[in-house]
C-alpha atoms as a PDB file:
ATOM      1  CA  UNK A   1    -133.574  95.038 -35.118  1.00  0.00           C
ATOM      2  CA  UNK A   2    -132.308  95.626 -38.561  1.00  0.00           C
ATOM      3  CA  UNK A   3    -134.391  95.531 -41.578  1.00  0.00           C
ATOM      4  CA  UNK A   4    -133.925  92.280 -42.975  1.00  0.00           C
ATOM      5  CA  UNK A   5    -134.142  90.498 -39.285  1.00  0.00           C
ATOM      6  CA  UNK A   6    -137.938  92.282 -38.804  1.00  0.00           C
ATOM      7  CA  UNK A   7    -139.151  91.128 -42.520  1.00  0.00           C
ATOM      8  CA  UNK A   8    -137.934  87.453 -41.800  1.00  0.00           C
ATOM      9  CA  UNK A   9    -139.804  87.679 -38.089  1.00  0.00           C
ATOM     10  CA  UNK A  10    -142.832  89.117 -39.633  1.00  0.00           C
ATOM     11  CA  UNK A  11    -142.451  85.524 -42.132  1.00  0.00           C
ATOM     12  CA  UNK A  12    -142.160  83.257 -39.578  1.00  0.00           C
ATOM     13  CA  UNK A  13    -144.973  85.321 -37.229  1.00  0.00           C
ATOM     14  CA  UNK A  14    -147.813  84.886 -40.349  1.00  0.00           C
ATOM     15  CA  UNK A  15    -146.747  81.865 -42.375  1.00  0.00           C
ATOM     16  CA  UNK A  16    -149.003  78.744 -41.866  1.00  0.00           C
ATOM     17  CA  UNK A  17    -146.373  76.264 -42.390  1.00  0.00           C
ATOM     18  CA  UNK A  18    -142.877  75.564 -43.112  1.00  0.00           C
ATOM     19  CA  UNK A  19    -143.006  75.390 -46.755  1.00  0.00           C
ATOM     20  CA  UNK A  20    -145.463  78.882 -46.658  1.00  0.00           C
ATOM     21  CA  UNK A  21    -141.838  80.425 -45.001  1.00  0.00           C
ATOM     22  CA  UNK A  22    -139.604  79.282 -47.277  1.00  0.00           C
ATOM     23  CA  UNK A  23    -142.152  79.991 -50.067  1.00  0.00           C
ATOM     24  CA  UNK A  24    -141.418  84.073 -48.588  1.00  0.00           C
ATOM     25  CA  UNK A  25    -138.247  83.581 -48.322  1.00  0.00           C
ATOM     26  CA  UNK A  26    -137.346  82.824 -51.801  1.00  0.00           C
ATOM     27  CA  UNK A  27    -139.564  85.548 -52.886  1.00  0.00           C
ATOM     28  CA  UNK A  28    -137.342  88.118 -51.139  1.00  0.00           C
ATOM     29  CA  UNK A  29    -134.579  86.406 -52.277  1.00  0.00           C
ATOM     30  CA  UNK A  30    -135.352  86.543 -55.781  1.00  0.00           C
ATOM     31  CA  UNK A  31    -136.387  89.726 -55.430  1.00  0.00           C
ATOM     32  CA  UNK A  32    -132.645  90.894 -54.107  1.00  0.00           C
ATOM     33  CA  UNK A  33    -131.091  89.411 -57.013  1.00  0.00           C
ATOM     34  CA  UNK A  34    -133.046  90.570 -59.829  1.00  0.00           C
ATOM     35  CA  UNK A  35    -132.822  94.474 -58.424  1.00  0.00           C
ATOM     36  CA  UNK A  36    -129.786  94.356 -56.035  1.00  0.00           C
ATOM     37  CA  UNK A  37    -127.379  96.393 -59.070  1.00  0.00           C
ATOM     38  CA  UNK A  38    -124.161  93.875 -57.578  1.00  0.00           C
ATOM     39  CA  UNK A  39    -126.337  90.704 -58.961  1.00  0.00           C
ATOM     40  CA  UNK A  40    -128.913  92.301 -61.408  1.00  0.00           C
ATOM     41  CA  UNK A  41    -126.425  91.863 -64.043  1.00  0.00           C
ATOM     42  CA  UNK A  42    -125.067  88.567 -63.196  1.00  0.00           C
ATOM     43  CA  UNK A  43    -128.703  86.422 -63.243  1.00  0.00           C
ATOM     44  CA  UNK A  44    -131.470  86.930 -66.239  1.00  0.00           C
ATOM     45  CA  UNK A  45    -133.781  84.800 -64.268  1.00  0.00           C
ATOM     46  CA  UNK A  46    -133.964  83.393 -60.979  1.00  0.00           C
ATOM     47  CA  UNK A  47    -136.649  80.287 -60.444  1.00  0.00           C
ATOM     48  CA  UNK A  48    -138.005  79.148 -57.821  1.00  0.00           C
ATOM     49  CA  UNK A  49    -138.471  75.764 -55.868  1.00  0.00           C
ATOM     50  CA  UNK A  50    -141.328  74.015 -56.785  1.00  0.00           C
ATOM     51  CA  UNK A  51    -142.023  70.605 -55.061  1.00  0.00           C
ATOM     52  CA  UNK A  52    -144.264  67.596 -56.891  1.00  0.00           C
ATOM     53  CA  UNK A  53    -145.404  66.193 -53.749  1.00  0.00           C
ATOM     54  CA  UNK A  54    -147.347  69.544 -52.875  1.00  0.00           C
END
């Protein structure tokens, strides 16, 4: 199992809900862009979703 498959198991294994996994999911996401050196350069700030009906 590569790296990346065993993070997103270990997500869907402890999140509560749907929303908690994608919550994790953009996390590592933003994450990879802000420190990945191909897209560091390329994005000052990455935002996340944030939903009014929560």
């Amino acid at each position: 199992m590569s790296p990346l498959q065993s993070i997103l198991e270990k997500y869907r294994s402890t999140s509560q809900s749907e929303r908690e996994k994608g919550s994790y999911f953009e996390e590592l996401i933003r994450t990879y862009f802000r420190y990945e050196a191909t897209y560091a350069d390329l994005y000052s700030d990455v935002w996340l979703y944030t939903s009014d009906s929560n």
